[in-house]
N, C-alpha and C. Protein backbone atom coordinates (compact mmCIF):
# COMPACT_ATOMS: atom_id res chain seq x y z
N UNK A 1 -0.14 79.68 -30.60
CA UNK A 1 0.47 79.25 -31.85
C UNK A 1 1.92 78.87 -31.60
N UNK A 2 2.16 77.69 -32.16
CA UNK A 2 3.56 77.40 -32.06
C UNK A 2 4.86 77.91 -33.43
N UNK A 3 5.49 78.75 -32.39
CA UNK A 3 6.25 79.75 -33.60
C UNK A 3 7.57 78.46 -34.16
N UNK A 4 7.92 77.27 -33.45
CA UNK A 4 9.08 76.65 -34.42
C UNK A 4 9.13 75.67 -34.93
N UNK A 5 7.89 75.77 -35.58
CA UNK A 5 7.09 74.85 -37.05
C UNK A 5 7.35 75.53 -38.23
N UNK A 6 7.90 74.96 -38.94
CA UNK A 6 8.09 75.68 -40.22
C UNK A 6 7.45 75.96 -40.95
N UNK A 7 7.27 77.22 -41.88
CA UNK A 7 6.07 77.34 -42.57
C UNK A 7 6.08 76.46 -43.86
N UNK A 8 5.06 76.11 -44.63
CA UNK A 8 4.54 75.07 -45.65
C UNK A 8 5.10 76.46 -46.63
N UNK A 9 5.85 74.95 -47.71
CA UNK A 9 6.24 75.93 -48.68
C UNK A 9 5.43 75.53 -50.24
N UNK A 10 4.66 76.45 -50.78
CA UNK A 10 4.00 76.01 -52.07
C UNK A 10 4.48 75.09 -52.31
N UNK A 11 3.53 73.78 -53.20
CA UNK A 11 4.62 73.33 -54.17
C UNK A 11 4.79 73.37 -55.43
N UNK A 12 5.97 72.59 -55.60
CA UNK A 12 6.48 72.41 -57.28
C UNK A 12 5.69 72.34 -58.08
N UNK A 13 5.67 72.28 -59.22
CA UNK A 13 4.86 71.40 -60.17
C UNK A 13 4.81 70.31 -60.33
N UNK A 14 5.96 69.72 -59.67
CA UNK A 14 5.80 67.96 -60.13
C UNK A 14 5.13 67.64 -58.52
N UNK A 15 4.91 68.67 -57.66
CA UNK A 15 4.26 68.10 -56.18
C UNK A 15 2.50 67.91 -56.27
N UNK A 16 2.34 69.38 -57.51
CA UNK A 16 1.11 70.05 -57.61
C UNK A 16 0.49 68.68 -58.58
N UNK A 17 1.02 68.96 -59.87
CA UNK A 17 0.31 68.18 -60.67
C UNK A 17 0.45 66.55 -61.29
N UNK A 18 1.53 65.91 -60.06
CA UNK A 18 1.90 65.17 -60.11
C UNK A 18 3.15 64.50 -61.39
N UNK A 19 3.02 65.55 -62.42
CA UNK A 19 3.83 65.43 -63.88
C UNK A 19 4.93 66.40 -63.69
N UNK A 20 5.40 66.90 -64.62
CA UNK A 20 6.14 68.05 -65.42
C UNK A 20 6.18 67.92 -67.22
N UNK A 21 6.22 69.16 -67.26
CA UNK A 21 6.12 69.27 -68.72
C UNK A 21 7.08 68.45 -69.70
N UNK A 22 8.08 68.23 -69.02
CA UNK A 22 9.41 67.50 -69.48
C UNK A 22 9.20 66.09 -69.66
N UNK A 23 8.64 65.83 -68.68
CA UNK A 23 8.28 64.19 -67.96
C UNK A 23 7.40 63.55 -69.17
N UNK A 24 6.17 64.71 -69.46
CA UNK A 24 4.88 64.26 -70.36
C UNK A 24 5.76 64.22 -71.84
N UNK A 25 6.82 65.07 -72.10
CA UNK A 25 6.90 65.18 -73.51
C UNK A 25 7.81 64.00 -73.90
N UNK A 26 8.86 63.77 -72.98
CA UNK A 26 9.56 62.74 -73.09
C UNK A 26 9.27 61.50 -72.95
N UNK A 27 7.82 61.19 -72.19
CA UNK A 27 7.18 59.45 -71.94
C UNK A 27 6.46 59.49 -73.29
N UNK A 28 6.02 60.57 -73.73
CA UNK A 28 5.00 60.17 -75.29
C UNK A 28 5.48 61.20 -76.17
N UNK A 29 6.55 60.97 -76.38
CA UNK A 29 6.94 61.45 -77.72
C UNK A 29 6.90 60.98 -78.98
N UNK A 30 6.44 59.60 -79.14
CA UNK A 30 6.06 59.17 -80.38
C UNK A 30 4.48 59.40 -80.22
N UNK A 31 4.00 59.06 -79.39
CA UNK A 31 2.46 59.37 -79.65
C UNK A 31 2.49 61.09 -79.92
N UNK A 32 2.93 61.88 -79.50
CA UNK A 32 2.68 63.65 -80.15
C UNK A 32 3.51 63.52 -81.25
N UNK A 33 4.53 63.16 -81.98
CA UNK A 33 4.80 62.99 -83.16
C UNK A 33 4.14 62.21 -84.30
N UNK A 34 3.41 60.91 -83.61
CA UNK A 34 2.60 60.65 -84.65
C UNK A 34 0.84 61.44 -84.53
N UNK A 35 0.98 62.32 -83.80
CA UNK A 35 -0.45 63.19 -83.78
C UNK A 35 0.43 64.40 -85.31
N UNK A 36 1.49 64.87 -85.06
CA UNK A 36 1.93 66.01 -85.55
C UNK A 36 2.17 65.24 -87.48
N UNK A 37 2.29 63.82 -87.18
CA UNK A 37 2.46 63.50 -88.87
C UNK A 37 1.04 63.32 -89.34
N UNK A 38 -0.33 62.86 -88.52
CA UNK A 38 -1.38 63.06 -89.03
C UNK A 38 -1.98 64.40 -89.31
N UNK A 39 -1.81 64.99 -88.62
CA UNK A 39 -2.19 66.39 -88.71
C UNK A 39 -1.29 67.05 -89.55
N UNK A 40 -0.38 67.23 -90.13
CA UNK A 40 0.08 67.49 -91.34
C UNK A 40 -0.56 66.44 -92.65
N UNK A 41 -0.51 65.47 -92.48
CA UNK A 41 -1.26 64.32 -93.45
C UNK A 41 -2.28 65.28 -94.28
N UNK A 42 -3.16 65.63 -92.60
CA UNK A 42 -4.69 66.58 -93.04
C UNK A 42 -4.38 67.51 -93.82
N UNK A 43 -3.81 68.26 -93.32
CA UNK A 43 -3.36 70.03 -93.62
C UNK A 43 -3.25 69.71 -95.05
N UNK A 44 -2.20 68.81 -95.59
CA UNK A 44 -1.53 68.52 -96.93
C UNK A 44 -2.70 68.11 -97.79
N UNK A 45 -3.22 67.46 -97.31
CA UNK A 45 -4.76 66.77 -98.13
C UNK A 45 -5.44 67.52 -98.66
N UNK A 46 -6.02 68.40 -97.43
CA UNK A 46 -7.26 69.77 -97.53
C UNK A 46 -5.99 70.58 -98.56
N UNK A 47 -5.42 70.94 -98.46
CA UNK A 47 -5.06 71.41 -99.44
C UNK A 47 -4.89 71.23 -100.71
N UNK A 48 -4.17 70.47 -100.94
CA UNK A 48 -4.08 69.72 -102.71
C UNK A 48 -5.83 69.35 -102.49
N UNK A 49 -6.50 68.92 -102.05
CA UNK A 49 -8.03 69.49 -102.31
C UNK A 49 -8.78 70.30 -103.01
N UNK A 50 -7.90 71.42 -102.20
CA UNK A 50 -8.56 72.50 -102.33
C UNK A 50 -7.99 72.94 -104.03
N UNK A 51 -6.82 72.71 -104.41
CA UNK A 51 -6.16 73.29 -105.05
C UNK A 51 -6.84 72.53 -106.66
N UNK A 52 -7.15 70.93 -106.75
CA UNK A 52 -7.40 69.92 -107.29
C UNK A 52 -8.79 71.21 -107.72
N UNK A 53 -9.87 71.30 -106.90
CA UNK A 53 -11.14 71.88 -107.09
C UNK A 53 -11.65 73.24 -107.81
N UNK A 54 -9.71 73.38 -107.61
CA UNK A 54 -10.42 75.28 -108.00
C UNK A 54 -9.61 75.07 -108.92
N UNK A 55 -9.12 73.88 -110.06
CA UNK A 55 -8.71 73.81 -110.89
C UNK A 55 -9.89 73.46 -111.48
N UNK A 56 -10.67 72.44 -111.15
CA UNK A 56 -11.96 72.24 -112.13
C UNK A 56 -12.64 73.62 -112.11
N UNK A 57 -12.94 74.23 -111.23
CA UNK A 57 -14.21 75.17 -111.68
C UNK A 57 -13.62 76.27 -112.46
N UNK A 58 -12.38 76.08 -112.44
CA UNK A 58 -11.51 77.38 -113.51
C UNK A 58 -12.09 77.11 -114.84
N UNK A 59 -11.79 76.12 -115.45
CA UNK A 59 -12.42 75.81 -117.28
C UNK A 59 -13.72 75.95 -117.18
């Protein structure tokens, strides 16, 4: 075995998975903001829905 080879050092995350978390949030930040205004859209909907329905079956 040759002892003055250096040993392999893990890598990074940006070696491993080719990204970083930083990288992904900052190239599509309008696409996850417009996921986060539809998905509130929903939330808001189903609700006043819900709220609309259990006003009819009250009378």
């Amino acid at each position: 075995m040759q002892e003055h080879l250096p040993k392999d050092k893990d890598p990074n995350e940006a070696q491993e998975w080719g990204w970083t978390i930083q990288d992904f949030l900052t190239e599509n930040f309008w696409y996850l903001l417009a996921i986060l205004v539809l998905l509130g859209l929903f939330f808001f909907a189903r609700y006043r829905w819900n709220v609309r329905n259990s006003r009819k079956h009250k009378n």
